[in-house]
Protein backbone atom coordinates (compact mmCIF):
# COMPACT_ATOMS: atom_id res chain seq x y z
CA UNK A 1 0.00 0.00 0.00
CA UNK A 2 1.90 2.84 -1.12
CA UNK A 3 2.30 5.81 1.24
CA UNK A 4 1.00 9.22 -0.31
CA UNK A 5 4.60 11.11 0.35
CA UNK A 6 6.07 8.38 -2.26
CA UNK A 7 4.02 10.55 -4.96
CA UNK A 8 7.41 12.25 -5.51
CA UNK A 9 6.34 16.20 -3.67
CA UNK A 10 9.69 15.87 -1.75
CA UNK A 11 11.18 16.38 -5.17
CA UNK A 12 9.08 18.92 -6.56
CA UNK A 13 9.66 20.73 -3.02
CA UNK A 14 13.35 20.23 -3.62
CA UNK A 15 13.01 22.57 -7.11
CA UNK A 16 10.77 25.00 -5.31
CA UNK A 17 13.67 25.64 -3.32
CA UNK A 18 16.33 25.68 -5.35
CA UNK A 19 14.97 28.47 -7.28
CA UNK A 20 14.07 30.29 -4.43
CA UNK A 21 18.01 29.82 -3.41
CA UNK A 22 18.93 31.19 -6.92
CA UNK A 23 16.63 34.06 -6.37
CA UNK A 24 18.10 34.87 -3.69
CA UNK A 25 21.81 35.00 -4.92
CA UNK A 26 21.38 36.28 -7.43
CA UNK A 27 19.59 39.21 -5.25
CA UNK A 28 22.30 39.43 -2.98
CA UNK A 29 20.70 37.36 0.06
CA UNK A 30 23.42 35.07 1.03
CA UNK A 31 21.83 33.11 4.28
CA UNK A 32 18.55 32.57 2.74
CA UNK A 33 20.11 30.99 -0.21
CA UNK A 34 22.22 28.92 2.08
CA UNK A 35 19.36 28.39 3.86
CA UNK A 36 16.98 26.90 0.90
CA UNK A 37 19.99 25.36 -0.32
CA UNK A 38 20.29 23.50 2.91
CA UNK A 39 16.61 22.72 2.50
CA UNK A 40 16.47 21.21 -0.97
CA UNK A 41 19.48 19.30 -0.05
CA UNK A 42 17.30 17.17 2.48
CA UNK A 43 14.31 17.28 0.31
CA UNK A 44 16.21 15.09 -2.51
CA UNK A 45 18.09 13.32 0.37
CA UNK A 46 14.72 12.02 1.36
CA UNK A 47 13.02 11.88 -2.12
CA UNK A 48 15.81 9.33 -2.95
CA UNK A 49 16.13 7.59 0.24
CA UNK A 50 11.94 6.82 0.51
CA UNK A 51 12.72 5.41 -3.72
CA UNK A 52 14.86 3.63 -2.82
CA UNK A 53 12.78 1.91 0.02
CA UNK A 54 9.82 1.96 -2.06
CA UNK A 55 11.99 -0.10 -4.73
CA UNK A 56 13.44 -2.60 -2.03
CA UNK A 57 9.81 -3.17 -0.74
């Protein structure tokens, strides 16, 4: 029974805020484009770790 996170928003979350951390450098806001950085980082850390748990299962 697959969970409704595995629909794949972590990912789509991820982009969200990776743009958002471009914006921001590009703007000249240097700790919340680390910050979303930081963010999307996780979000495809998890994306790929619930795949890959979803493929093992």
């Amino acid at each position: 029974m697959p969970l409704q996170f595995f629909s794949g928003e972590f990912l789509q979350y991820a982009v969200v805020f990776f743009v958002l951390a471009l914006v921001a450098a590009v703007l000249g806001a240097r700790g919340v484009a680390g910050v979303s950085m930081t963010i999307a980082k996780w979000l495809v850390i998890v994306f790929l770790v619930l795949t890959v748990v979803t493929l093992v299962l």
